[in-house]
Protein backbone atom coordinates (compact mmCIF):
# COMPACT_ATOMS: atom_id res chain seq x y z
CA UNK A 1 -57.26 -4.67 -7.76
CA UNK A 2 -53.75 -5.18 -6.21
CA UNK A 3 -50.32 -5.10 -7.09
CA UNK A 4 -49.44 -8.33 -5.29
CA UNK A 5 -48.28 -8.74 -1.76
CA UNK A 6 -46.81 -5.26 -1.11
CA UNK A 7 -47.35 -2.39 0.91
CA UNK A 8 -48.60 0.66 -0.77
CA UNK A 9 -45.81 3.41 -0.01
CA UNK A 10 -45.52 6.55 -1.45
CA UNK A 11 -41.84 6.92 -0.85
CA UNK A 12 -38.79 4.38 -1.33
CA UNK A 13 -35.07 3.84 -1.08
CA UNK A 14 -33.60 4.80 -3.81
CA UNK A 15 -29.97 3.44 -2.68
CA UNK A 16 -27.70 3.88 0.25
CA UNK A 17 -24.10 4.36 0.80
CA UNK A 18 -21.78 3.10 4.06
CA UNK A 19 -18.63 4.57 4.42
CA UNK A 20 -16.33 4.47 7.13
CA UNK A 21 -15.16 7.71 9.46
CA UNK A 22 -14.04 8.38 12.81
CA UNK A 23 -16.83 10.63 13.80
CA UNK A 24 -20.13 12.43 13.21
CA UNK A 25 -18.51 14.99 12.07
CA UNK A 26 -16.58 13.92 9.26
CA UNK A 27 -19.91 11.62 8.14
CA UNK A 28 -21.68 15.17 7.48
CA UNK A 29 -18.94 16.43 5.56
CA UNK A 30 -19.46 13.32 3.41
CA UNK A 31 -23.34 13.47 3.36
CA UNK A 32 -22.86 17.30 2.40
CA UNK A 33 -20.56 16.41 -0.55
CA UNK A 34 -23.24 13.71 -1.68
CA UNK A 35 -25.46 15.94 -1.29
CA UNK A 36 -24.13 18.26 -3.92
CA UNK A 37 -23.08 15.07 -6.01
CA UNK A 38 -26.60 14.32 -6.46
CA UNK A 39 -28.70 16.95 -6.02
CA UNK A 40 -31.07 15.40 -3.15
CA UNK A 41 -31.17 15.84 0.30
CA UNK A 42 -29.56 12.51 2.31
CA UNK A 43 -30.60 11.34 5.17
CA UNK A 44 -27.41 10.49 8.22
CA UNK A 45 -27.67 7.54 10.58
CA UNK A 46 -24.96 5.64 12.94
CA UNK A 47 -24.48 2.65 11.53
CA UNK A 48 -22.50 -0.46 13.66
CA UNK A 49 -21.31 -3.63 11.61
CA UNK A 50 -21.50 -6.82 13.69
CA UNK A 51 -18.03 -7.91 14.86
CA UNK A 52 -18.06 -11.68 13.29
C-alpha cells in the first residue's frame, strides 16, 4: 500500500527563516543565535530575491 503520490523521505523541512544582512558573516551570527533559540542545528545558504 501507498500513501498517495509522494515520495517516501525520511527527513523534511520543518520551516525556514530569510532575513536580511550585509554579509556571511553576520548570517552565522544569526543562524548561531537560532540555533540556541531552538535547540537544532540550522542549515546556512545564500539566498538572492528576484529584482521585480
Amino acid at each position: 500500500t501507498t500513501d498517495g503520490p509522494f515520495a517516501e523521505s525520511k527527513e523534511h523541512l520543518g520551516g525556514f527563516y530569510i532575513i536580511e544582512t550585509d554579509d556571511l558573516a553576520a548570517a552565522l551570527v544569526w543562524a548561531s543565535k537560532t540555533t540556541e533559540a531552538v535547540g537544532k542545528p540550522i542549515e546556512v545558504r545564500p539566498f538572492r530575491a528576484s529584482e521585480a
